[in-house]
N, C-alpha and C. Protein backbone atom coordinates (compact mmCIF):
# COMPACT_ATOMS: atom_id res chain seq x y z
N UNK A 1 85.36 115.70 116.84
CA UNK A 1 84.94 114.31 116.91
C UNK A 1 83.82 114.09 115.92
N UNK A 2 83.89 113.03 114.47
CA UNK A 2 82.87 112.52 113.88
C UNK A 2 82.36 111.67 114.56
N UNK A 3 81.16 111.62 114.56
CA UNK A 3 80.42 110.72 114.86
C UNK A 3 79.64 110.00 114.20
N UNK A 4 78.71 108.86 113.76
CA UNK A 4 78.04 108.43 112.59
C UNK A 4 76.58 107.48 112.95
N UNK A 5 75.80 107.51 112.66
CA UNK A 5 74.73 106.60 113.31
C UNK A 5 75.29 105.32 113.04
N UNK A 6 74.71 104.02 113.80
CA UNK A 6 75.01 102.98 113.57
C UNK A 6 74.40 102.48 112.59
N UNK A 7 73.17 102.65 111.95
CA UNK A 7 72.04 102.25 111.07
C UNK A 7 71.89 102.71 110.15
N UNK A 8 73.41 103.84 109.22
CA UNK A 8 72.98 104.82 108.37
C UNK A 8 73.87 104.20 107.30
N UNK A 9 75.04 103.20 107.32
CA UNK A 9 76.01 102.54 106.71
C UNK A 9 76.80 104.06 105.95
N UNK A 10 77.40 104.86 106.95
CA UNK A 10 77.88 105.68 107.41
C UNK A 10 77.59 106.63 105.84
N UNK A 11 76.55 107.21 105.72
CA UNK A 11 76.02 107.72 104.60
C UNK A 11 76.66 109.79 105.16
N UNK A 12 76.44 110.51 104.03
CA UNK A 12 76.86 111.67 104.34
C UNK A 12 75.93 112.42 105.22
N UNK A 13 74.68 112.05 105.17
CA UNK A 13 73.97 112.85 105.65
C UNK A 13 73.27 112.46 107.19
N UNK A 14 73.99 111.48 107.56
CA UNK A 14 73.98 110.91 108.84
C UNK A 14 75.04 111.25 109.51
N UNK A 15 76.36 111.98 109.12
CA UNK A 15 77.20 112.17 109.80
C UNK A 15 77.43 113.77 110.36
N UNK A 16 77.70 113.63 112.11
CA UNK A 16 77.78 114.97 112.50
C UNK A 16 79.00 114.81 113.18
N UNK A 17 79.27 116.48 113.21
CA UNK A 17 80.61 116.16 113.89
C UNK A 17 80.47 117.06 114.99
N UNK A 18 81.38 116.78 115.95
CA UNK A 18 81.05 117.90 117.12
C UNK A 18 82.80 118.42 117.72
N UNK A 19 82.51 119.77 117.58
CA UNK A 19 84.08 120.37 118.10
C UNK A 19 84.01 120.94 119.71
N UNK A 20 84.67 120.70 120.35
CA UNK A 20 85.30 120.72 121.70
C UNK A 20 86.28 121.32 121.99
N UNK A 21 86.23 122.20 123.28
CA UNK A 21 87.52 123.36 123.35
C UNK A 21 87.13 123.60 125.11
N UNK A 22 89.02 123.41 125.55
CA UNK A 22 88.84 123.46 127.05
C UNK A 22 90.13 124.52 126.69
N UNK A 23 90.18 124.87 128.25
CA UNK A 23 91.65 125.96 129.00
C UNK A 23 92.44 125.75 128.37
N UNK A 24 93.03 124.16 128.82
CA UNK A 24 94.59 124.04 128.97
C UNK A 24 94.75 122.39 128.09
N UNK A 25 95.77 122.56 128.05
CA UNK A 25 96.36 121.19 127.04
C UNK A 25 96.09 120.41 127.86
N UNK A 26 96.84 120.18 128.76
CA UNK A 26 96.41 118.65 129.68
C UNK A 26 94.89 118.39 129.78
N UNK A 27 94.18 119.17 130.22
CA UNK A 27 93.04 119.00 130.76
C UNK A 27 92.16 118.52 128.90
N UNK A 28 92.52 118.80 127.71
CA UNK A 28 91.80 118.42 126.67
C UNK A 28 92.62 117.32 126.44
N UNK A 29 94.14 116.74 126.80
CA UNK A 29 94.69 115.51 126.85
C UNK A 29 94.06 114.48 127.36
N UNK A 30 93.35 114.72 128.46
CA UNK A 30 92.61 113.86 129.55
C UNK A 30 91.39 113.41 128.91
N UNK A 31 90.77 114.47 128.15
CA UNK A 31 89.17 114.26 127.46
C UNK A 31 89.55 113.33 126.51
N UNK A 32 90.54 113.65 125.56
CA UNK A 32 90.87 112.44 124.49
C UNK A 32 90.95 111.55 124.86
N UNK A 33 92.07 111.16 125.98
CA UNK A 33 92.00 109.62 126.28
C UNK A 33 91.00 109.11 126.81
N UNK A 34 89.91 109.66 127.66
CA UNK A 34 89.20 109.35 128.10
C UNK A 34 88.05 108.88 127.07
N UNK A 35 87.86 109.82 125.70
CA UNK A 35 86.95 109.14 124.42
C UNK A 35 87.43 108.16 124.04
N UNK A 36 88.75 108.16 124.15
CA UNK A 36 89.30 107.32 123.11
C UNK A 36 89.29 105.47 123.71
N UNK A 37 89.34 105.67 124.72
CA UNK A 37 89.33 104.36 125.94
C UNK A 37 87.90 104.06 125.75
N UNK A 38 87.36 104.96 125.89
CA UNK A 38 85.90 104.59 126.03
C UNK A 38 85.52 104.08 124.52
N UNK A 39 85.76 104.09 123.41
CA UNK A 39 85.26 103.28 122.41
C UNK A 39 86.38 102.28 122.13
N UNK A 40 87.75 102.13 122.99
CA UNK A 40 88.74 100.58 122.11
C UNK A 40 89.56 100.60 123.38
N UNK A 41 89.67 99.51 123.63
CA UNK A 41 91.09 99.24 124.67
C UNK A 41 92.36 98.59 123.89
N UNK A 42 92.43 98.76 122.68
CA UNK A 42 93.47 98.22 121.73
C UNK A 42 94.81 99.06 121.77
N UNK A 43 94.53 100.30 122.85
CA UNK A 43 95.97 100.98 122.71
C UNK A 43 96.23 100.83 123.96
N UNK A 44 98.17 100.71 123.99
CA UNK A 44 98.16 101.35 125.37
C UNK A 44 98.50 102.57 126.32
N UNK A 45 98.17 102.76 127.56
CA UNK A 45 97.86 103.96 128.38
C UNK A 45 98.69 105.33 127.74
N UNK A 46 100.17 104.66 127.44
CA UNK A 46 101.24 105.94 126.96
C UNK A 46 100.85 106.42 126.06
N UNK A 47 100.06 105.60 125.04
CA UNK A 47 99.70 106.13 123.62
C UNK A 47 98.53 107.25 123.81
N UNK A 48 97.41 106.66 124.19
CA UNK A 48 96.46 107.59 124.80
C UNK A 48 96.36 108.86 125.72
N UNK A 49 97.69 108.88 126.35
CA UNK A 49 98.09 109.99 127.55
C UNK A 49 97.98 110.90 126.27
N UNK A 50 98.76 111.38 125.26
CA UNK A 50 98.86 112.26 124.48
C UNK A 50 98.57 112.10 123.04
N UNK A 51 98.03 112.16 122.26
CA UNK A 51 97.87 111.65 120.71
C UNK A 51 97.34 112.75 119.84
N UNK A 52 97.89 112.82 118.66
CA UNK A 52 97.65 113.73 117.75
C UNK A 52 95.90 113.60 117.10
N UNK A 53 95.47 112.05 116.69
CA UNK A 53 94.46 112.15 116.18
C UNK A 53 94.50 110.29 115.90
N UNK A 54 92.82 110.01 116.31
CA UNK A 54 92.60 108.44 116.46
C UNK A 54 91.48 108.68 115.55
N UNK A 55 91.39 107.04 115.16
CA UNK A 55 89.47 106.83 114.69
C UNK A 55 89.62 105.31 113.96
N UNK A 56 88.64 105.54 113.55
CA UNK A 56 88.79 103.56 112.83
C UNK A 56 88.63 103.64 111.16
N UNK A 57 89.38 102.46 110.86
CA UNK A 57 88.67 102.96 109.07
C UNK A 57 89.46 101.32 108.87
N UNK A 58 89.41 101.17 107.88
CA UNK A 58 89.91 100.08 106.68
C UNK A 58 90.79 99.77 106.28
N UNK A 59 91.64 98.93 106.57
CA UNK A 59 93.14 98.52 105.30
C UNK A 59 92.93 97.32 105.34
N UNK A 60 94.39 97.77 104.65
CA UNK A 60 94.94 95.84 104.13
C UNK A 60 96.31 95.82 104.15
N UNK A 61 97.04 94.79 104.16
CA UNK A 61 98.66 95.00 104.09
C UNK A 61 99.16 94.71 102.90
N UNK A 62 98.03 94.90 101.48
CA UNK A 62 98.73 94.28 100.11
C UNK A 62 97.34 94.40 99.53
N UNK A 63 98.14 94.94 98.10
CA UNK A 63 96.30 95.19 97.01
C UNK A 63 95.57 93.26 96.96
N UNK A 64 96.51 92.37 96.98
CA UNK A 64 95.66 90.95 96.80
C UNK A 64 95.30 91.31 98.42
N UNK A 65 95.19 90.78 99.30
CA UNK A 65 94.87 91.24 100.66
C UNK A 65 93.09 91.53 100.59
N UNK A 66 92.62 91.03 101.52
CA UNK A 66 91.27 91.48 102.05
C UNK A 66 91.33 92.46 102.81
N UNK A 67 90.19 93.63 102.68
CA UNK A 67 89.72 94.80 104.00
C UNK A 67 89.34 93.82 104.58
N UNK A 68 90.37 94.80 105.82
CA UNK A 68 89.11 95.14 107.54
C UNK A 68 89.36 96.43 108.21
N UNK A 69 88.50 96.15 109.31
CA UNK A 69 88.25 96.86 110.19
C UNK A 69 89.64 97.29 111.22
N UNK A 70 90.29 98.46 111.11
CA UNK A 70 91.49 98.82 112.25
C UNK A 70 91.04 100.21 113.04
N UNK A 71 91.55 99.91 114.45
CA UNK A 71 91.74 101.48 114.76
C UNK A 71 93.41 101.55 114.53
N UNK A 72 93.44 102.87 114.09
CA UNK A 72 95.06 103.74 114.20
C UNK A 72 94.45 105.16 115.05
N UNK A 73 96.11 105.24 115.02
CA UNK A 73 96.28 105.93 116.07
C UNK A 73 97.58 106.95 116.11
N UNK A 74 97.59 107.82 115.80
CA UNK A 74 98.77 108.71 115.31
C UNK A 74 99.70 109.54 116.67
N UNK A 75 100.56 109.24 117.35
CA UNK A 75 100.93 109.49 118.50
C UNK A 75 102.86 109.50 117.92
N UNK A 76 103.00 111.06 117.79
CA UNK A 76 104.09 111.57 117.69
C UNK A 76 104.56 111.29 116.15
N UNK A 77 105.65 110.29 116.00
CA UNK A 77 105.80 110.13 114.30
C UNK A 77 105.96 108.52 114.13
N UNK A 78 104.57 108.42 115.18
CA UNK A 78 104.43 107.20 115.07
C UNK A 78 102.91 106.63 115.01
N UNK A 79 102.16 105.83 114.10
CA UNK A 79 101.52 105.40 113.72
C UNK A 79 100.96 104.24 114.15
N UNK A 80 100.36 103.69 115.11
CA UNK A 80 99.52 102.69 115.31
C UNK A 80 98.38 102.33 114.56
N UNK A 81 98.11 100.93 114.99
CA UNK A 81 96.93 100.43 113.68
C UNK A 81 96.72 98.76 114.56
N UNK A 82 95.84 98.75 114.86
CA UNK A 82 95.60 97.40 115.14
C UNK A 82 94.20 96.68 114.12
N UNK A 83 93.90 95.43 113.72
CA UNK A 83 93.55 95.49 112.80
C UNK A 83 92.51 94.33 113.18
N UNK A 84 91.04 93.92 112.78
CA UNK A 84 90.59 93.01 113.59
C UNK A 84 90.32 91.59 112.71
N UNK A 85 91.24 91.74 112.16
CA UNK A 85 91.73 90.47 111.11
C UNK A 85 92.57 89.75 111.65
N UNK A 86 93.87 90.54 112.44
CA UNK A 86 94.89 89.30 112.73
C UNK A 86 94.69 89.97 114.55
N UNK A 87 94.37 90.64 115.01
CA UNK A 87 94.33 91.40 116.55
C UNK A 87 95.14 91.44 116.76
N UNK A 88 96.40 92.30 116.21
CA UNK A 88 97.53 92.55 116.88
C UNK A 88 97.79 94.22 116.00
N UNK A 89 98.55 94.44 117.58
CA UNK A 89 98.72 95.88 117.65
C UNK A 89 100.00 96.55 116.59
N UNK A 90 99.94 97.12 115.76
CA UNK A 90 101.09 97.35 114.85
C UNK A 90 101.62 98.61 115.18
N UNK A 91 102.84 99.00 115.15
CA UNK A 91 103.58 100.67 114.85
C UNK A 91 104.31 100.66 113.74
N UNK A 92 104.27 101.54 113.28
CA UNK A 92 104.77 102.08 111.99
C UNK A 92 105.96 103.79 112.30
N UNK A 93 106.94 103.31 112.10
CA UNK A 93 107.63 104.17 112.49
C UNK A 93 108.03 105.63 111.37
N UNK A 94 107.24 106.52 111.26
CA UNK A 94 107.23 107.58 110.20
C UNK A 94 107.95 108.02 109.45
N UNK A 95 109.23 107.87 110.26
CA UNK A 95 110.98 108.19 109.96
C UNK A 95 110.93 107.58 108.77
N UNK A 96 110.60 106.37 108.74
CA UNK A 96 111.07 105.45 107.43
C UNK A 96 109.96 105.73 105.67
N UNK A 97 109.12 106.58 106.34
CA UNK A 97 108.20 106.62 105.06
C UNK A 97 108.80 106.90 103.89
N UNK A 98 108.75 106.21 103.54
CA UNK A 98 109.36 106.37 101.83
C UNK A 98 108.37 107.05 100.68
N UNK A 99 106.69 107.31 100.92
CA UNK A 99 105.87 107.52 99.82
C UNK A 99 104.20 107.35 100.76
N UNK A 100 103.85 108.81 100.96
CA UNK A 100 102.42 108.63 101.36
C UNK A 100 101.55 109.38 100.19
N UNK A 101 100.42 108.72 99.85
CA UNK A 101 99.90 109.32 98.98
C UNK A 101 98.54 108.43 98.89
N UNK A 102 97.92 108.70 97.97
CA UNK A 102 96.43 108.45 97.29
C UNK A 102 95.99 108.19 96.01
N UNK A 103 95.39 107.07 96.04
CA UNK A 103 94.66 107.12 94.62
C UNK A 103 93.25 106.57 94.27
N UNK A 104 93.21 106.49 93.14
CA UNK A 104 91.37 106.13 93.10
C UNK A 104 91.39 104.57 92.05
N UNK A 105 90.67 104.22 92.32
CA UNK A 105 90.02 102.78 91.23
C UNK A 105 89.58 102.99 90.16
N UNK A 106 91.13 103.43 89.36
CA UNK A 106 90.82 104.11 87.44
C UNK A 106 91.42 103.22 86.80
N UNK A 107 91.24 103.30 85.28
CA UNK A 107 92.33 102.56 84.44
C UNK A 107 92.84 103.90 84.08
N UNK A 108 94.31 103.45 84.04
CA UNK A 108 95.06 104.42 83.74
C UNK A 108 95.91 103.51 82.51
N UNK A 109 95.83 105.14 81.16
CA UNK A 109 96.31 104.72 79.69
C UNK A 109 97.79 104.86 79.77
N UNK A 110 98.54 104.08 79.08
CA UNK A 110 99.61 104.08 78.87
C UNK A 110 99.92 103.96 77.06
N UNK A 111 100.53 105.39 76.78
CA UNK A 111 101.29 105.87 75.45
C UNK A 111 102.50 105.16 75.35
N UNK A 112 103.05 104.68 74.27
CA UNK A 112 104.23 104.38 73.91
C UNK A 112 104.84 104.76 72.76
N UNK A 113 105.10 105.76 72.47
CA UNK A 113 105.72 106.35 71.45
C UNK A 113 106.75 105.12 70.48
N UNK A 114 106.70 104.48 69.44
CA UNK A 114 107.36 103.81 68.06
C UNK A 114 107.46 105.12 67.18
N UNK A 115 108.48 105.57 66.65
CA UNK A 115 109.07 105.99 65.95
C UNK A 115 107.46 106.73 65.11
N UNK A 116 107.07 105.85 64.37
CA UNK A 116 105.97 106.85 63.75
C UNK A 116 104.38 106.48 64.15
N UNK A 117 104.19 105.95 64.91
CA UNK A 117 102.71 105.31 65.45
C UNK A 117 102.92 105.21 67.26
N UNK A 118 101.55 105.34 67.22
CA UNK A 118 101.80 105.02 69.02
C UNK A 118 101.20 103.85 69.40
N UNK A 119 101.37 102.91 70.25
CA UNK A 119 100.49 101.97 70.43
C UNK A 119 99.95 102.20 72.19
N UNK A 120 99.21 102.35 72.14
CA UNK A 120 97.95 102.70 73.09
C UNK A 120 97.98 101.15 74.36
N UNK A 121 98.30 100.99 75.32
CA UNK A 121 97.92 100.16 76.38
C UNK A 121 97.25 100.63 77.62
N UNK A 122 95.92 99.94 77.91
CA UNK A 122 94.81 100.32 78.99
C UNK A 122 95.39 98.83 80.36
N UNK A 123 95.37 98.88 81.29
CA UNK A 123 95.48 98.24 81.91
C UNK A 123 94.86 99.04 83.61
N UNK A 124 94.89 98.30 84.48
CA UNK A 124 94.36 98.94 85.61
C UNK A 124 95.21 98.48 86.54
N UNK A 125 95.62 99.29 88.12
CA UNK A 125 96.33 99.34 88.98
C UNK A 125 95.56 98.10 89.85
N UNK A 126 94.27 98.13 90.16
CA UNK A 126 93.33 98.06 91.09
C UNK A 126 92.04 97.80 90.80
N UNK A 127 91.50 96.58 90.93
CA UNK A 127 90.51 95.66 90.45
C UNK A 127 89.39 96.76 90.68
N UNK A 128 88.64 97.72 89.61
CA UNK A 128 87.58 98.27 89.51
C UNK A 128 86.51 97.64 90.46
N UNK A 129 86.37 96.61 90.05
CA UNK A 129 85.15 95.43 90.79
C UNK A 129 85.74 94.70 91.68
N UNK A 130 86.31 95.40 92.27
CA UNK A 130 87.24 94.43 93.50
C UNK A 130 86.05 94.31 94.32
N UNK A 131 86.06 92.57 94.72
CA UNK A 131 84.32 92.31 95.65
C UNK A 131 84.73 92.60 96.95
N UNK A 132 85.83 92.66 97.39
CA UNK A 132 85.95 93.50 99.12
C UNK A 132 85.46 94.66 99.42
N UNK A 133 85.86 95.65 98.39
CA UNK A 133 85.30 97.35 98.72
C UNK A 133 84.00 97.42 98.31
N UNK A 134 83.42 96.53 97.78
CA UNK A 134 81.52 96.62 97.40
C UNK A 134 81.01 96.53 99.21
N UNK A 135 81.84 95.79 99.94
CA UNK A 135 81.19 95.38 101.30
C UNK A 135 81.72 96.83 102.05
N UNK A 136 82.31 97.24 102.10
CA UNK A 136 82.18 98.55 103.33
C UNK A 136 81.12 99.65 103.16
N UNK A 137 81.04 100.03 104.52
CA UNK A 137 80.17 100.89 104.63
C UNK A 137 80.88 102.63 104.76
N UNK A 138 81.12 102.86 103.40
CA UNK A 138 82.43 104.01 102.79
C UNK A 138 81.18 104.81 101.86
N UNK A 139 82.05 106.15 102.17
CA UNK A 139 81.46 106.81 100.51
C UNK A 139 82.49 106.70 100.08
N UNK A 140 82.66 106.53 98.29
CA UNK A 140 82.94 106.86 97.54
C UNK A 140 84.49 107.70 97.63
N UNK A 141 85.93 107.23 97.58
CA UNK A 141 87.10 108.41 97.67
C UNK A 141 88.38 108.01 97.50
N UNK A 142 88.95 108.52 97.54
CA UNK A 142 90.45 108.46 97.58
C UNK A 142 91.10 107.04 98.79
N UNK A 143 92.40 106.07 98.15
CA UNK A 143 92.51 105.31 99.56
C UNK A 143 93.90 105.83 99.31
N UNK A 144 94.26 105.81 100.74
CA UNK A 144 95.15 106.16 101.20
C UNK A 144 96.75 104.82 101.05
N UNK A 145 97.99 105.19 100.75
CA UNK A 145 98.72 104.32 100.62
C UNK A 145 100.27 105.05 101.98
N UNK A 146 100.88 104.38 102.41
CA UNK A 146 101.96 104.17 103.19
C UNK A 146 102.94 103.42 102.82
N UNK A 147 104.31 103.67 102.16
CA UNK A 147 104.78 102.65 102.21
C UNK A 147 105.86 103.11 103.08
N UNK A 148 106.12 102.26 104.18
CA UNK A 148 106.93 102.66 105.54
C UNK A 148 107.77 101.07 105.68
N UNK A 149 108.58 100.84 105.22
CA UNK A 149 109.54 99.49 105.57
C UNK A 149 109.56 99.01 106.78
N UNK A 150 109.43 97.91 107.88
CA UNK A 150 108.88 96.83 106.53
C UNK A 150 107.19 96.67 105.88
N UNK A 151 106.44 97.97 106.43
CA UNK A 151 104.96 97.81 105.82
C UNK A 151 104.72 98.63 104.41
N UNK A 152 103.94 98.05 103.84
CA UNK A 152 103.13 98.89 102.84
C UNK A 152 101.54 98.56 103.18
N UNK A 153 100.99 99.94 103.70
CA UNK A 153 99.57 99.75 104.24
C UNK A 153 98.55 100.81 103.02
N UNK A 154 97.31 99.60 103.10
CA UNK A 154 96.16 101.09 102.38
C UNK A 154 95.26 101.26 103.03
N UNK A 155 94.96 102.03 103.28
CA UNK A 155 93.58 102.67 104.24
C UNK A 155 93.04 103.59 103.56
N UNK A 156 91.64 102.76 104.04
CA UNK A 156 89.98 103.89 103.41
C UNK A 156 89.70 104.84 104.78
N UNK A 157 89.25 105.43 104.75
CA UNK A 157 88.07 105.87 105.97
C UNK A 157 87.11 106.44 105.05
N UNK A 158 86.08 106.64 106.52
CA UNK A 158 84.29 106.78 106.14
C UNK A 158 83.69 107.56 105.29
N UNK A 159 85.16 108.65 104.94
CA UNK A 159 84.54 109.76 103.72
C UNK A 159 86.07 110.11 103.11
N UNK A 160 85.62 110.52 102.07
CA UNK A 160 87.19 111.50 101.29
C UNK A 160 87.99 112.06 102.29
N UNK A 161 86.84 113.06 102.54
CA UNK A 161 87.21 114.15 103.59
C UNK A 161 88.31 113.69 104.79
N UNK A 162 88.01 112.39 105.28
CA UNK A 162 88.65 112.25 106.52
C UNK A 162 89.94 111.41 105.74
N UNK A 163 89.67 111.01 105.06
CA UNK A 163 90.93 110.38 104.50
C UNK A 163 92.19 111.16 104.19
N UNK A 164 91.72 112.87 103.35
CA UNK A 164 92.64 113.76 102.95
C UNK A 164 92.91 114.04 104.14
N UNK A 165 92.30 113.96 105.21
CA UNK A 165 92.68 114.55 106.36
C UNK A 165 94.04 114.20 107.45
N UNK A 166 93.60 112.64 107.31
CA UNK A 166 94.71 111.24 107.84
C UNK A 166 95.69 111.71 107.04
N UNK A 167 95.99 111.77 105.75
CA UNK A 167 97.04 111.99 104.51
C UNK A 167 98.20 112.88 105.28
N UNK A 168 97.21 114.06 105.38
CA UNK A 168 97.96 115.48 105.27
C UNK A 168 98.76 115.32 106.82
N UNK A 169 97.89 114.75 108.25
CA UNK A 169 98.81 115.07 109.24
C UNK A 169 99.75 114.47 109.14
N UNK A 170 99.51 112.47 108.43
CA UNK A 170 100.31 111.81 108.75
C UNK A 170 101.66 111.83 107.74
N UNK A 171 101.40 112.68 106.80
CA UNK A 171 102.70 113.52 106.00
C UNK A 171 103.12 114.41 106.70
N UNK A 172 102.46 115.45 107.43
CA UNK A 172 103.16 116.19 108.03
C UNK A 172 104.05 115.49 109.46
N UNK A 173 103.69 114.55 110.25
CA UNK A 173 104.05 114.00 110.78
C UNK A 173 105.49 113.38 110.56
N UNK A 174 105.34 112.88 109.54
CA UNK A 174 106.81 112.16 109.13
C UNK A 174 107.99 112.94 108.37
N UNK A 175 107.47 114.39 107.95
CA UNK A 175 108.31 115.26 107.25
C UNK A 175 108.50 116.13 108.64
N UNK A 176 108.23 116.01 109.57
CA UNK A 176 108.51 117.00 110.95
C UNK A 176 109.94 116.81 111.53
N UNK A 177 110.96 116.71 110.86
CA UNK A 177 112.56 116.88 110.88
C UNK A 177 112.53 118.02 111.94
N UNK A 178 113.86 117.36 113.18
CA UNK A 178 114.24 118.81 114.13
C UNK A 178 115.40 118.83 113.48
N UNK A 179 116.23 119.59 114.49
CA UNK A 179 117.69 119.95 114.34
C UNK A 179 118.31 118.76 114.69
N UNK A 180 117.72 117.97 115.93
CA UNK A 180 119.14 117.05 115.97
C UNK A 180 118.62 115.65 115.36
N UNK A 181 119.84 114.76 114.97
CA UNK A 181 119.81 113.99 114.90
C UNK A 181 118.70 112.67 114.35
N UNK A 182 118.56 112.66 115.93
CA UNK A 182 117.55 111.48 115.88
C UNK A 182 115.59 112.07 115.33
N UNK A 183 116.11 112.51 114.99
CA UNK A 183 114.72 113.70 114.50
C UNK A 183 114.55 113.45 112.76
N UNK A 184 115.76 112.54 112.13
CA UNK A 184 116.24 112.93 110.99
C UNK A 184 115.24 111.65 110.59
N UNK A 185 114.52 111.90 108.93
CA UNK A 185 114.47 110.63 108.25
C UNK A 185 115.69 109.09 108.69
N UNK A 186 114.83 108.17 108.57
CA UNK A 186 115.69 106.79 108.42
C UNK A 186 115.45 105.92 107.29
N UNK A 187 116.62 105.14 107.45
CA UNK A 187 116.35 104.04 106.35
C UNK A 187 116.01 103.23 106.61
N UNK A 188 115.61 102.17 105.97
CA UNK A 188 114.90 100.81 106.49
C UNK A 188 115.54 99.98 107.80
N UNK A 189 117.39 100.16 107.85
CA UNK A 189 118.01 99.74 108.89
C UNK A 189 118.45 100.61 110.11
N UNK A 190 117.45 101.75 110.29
CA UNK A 190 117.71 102.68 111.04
C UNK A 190 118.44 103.87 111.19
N UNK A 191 119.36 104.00 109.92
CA UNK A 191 120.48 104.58 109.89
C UNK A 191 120.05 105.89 109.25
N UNK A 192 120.10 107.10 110.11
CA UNK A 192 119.99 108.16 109.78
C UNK A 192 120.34 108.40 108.35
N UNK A 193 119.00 109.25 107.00
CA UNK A 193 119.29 109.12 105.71
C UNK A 193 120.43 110.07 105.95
N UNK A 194 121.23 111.14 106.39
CA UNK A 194 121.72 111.89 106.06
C UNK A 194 123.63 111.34 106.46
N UNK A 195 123.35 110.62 107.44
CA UNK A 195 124.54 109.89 107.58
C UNK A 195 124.70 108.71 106.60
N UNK A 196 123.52 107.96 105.68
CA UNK A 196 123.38 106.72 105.22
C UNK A 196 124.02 107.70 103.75
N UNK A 197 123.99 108.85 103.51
CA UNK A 197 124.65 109.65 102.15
C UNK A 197 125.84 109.64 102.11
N UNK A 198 126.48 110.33 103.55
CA UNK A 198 127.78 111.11 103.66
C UNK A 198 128.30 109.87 103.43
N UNK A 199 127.58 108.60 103.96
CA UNK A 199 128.95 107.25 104.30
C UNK A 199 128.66 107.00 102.33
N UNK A 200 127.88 106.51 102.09
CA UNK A 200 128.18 106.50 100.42
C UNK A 200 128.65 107.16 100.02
N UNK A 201 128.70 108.61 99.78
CA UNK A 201 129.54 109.69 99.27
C UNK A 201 130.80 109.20 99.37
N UNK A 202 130.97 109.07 100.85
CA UNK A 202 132.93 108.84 100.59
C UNK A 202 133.43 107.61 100.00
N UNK A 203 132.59 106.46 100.13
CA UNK A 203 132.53 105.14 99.60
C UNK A 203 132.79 105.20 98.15
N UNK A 204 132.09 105.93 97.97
CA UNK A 204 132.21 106.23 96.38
C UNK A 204 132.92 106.85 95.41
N UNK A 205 133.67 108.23 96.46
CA UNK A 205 134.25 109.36 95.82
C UNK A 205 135.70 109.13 96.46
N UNK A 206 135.62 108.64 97.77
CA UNK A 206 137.12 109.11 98.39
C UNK A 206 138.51 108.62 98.20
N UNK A 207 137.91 107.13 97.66
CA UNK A 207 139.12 106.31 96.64
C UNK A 207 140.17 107.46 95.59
N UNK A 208 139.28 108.09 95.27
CA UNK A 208 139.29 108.99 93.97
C UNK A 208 140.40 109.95 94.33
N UNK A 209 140.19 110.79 95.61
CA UNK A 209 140.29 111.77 96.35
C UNK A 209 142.20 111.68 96.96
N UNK A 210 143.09 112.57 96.90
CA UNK A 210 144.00 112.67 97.99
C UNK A 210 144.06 113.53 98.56
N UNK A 211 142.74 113.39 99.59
CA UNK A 211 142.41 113.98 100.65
C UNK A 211 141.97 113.04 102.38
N UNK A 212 141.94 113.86 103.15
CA UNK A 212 141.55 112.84 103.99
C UNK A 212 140.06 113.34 104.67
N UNK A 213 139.78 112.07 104.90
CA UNK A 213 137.83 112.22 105.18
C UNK A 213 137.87 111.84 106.20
């Protein structure tokens, strides 16, 4: 559990963290929900019975888009986020992630090779001086991107650190494929990616084919 003073505009050297260790799973299930209730009633009870990892940090649903303030909430390969811009509770279903990743507020050069000269273009992804991120109380890091159909979300949190951190489970989360089935990546219309192939494959090939599929 990080914790952060309220009066420190969550600076590095104000932040402590404290680690916790009981018997048995349930009984450290119970402690979570019980922190976790105790600072937001924005989730509900099922979510909190069991959860991989909660806390609050920053998005937006689009680079034009203003920050705010959300808690998420990572519970199985599913993603909560309520946000205190519009107050409503969102899920994000992991299956569908198409691209989690990170980046920073650079200009990035673009080469174009002409035959015997190059011509050089600078342009930027992401307003350097964007006046929303001057207002949080962030260090300095990496933001986090989701694009999960129908959302594309970006989220800051309070340090790098916790951000690479959100990254890595909530990739591992959505790459956590079982054996059966419903375990499998989806596509935007639900349809298992591996069945959404085979049916194109034959769509495509079996005309071709005198065989039967």
């Amino acid at each position: 559990m990080v914790m952060t003073n309220n009066n420190c505009g969550n600076t590095k050297t104000q932040r402590v963290c404290h680690v916790y260790g009981v018997a048995k799973k349930l009984e450290r299930n119970i402690w979570m929900q019980k922190l976790i209730e105790s600072l937001t009633d924005v989730f509900p009870t099922n979510f909190t019975s069991e959860f991989t990892r909660a806390g609050w940090c920053y998005l937006k649903n689009s680079i034009s888009s203003e920050w705010s303030g959300a808690w998420v909430l990572l519970w199985r390969r599913k993603l909560l986020f309520h946000s205190s811009l519009d107050m409503n509770l969102e899920s994000m279903d992991l299956r569908k992630a198409r691209c989690i990743g990170w980046f920073h507020f650079v200009h990035f050069i673009a080469i174009i090779s002409t035959f015997d000269k190059f011509m050089c273009f600078s342009f930027k992804v992401l307003k350097e001086c964007d006046e929303s991120i001057k207002n949080l109380h962030i260090e300095k890091g990496p933001i986090m991107m989701i694009d999960c159909p129908p959302y594309s979300i970006y989220f800051i949190m309070s340090s790098p650190r916790e951000t690479k951190i959100w990254r890595h489970i909530i990739k591992e989360a959505a790459h956590n494929n079982g054996s059966s089935l419903k375990h499998q990546q989806l596509t935007k219309d639900n349809i298992p990616v591996l069945i959404d192939k085979c049916i194109n494959f034959i769509y495509t090939h079996g005309k071709y084919k005198l065989i039967i599929f």
